[in-house]
Every structure is written in structure tokens, then in C-alpha cells.
C-alpha atoms as a PDB file:
ATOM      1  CA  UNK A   1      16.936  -8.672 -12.638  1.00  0.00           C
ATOM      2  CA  UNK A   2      19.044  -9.668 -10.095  1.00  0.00           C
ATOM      3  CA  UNK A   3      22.900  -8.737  -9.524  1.00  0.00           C
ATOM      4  CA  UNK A   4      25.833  -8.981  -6.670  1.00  0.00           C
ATOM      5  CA  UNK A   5      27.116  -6.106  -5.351  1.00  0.00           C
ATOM      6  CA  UNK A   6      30.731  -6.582  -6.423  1.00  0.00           C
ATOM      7  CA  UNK A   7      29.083  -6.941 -10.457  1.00  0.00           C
ATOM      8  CA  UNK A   8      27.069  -3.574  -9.691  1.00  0.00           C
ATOM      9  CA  UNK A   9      29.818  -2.004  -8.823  1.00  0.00           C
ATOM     10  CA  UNK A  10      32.354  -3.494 -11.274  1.00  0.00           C
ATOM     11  CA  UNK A  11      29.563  -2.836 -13.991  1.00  0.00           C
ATOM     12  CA  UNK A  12      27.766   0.545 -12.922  1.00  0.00           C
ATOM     13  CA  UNK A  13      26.925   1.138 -16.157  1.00  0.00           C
ATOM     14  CA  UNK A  14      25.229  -1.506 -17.154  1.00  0.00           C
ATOM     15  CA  UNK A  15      23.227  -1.567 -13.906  1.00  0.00           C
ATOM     16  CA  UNK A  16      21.960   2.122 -14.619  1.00  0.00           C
ATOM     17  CA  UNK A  17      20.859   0.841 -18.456  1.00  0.00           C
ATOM     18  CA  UNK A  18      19.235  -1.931 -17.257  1.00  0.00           C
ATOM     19  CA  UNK A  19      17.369  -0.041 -14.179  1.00  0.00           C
ATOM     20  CA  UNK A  20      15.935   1.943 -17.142  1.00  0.00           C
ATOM     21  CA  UNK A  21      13.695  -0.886 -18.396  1.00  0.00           C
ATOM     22  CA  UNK A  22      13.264  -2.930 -15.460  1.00  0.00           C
ATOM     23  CA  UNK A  23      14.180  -2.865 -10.995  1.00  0.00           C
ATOM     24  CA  UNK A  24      17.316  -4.339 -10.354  1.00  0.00           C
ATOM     25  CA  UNK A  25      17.712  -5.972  -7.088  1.00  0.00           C
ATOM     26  CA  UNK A  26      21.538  -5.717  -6.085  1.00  0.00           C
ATOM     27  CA  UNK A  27      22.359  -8.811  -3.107  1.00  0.00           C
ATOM     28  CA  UNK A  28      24.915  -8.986  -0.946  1.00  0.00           C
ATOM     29  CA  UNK A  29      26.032 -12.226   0.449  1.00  0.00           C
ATOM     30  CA  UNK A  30      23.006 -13.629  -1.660  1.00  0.00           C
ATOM     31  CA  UNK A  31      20.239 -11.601  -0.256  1.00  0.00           C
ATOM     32  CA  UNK A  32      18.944  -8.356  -1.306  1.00  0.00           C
ATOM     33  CA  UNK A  33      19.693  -5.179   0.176  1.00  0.00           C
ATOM     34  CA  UNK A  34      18.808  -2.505  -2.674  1.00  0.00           C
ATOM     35  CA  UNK A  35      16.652  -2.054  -5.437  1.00  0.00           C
ATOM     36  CA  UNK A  36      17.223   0.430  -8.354  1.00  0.00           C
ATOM     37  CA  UNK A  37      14.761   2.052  -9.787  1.00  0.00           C
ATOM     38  CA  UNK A  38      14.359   4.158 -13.154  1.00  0.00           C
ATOM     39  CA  UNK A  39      13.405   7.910 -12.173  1.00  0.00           C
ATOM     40  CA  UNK A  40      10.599   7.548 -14.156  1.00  0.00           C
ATOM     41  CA  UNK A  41       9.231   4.401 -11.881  1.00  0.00           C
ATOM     42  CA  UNK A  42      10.288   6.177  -8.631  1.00  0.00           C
ATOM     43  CA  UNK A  43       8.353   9.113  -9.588  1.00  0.00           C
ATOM     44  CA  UNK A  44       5.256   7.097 -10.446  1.00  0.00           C
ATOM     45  CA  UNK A  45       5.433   5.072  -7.435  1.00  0.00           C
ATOM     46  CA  UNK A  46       5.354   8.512  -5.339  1.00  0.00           C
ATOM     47  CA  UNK A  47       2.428   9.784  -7.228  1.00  0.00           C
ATOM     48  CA  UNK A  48       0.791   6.200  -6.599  1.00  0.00           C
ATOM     49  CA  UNK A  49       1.609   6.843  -2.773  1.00  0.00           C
ATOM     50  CA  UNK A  50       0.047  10.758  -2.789  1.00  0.00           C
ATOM     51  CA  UNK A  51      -2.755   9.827  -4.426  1.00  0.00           C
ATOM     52  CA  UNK A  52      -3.580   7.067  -1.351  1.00  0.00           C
ATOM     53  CA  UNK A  53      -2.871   9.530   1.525  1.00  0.00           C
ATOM     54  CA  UNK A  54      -4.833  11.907  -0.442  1.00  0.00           C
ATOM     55  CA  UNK A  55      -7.712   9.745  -0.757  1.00  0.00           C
ATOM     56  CA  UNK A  56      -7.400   8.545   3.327  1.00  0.00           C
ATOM     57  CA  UNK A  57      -7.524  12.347   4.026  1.00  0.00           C
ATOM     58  CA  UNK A  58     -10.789  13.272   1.501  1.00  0.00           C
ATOM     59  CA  UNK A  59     -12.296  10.347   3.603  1.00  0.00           C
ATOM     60  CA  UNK A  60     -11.444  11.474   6.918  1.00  0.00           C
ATOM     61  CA  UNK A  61     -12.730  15.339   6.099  1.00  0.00           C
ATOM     62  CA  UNK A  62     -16.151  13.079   4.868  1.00  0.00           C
ATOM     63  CA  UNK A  63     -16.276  11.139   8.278  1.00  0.00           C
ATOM     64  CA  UNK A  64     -15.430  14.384  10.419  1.00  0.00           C
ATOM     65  CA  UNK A  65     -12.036  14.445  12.980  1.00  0.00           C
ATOM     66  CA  UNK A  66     -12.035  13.761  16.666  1.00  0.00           C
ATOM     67  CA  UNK A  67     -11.860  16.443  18.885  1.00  0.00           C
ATOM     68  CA  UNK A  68      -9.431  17.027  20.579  1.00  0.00           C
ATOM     69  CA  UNK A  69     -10.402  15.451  23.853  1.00  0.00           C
ATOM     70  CA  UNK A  70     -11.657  12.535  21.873  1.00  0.00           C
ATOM     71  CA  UNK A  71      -8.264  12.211  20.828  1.00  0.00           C
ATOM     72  CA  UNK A  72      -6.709  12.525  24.233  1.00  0.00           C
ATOM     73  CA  UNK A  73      -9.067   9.958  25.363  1.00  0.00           C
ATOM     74  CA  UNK A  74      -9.076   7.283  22.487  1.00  0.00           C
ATOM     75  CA  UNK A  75      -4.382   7.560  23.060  1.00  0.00           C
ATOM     76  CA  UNK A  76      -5.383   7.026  26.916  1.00  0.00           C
ATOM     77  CA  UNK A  77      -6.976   3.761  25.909  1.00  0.00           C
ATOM     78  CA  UNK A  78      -4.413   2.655  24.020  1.00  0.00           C
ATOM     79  CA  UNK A  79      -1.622   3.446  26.417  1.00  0.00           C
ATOM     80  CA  UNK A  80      -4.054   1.735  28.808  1.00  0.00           C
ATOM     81  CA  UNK A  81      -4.525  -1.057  26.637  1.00  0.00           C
ATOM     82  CA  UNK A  82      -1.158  -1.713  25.814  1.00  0.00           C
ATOM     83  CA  UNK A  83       0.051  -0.966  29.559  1.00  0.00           C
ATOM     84  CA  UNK A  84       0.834  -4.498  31.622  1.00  0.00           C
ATOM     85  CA  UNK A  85      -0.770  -4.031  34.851  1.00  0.00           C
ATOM     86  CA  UNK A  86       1.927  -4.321  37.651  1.00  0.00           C
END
């Protein structure tokens, strides 16, 4: 669902009831700025987001850490890398 700002605001209420059952995507000057969200599809979209960084840091532990020099070395490269020589 889509709505203006000046109806959000004018109708807060029925924004809120209709965030319940579906995102509403509020525009402003015809674009959108905002989504609202139920608490219940917030919530689930965080879980969906812990349970990726969870899984990227299982498989990190599985294909072992740099040290730390390997770090300092492998951000030297990139600075190098991304350095314009003068």
C-alpha cells in the first residue's frame, strides 16, 4: 500500500491498521521516504538478519581467522590498492 504523507498524517489511524496486515510505503512529493512495518514483521525481519550474521560467523570459526598480522597485511593491500599513486 502506498500513501502521501499529508494522508498518513491526516489518517494515522488508519495507517497503523493497515501496517498490521501489510508495509505501507508513505511518499513525499511522490517518492518514498518511509515504510511501516507491523512489529510482528520488524521482529521477523531482525531474526531473518541474526540468523545470516550468525551463519557468516559459524562459517568463519569453520574456515579459521587471520592473524593478526595477516590482517594488518591483507588492510595494507587494500589501502595500497585503493591508493592513486602520485
Amino acid at each position: 500500500m502506498r500513501e502521501s504523507a499529508t494522508v498518513a498524517k491526516n489518517k494515522f489511524g488508519n495507517l497503523i491498521d493497515n501496517a498490521m496486515t501489510e508495509p505501507v510505503f508513505i511518499e513525499k512529493k511522490g517518492r518514498p521516504v518511509v515504510v511501516v512495518l507491523s512489529v510482528l514483521e520488524y521482529q521477523r525481519l531482525i531474526d531473518m538478519e541474526d540468523r545470516y550474521w550468525g551463519e557468516r560467523a559459524l562459517n568463519a570459526v569453520k574456515e579459521g581467522f587471520l592473524s593478526e598480522g595477516e590482517s594488518q597485511k591483507w588492510l595494507e593491500g587494500k589501502f595500497r590498492a585503493e591508493t592513486p599513486v602520485e
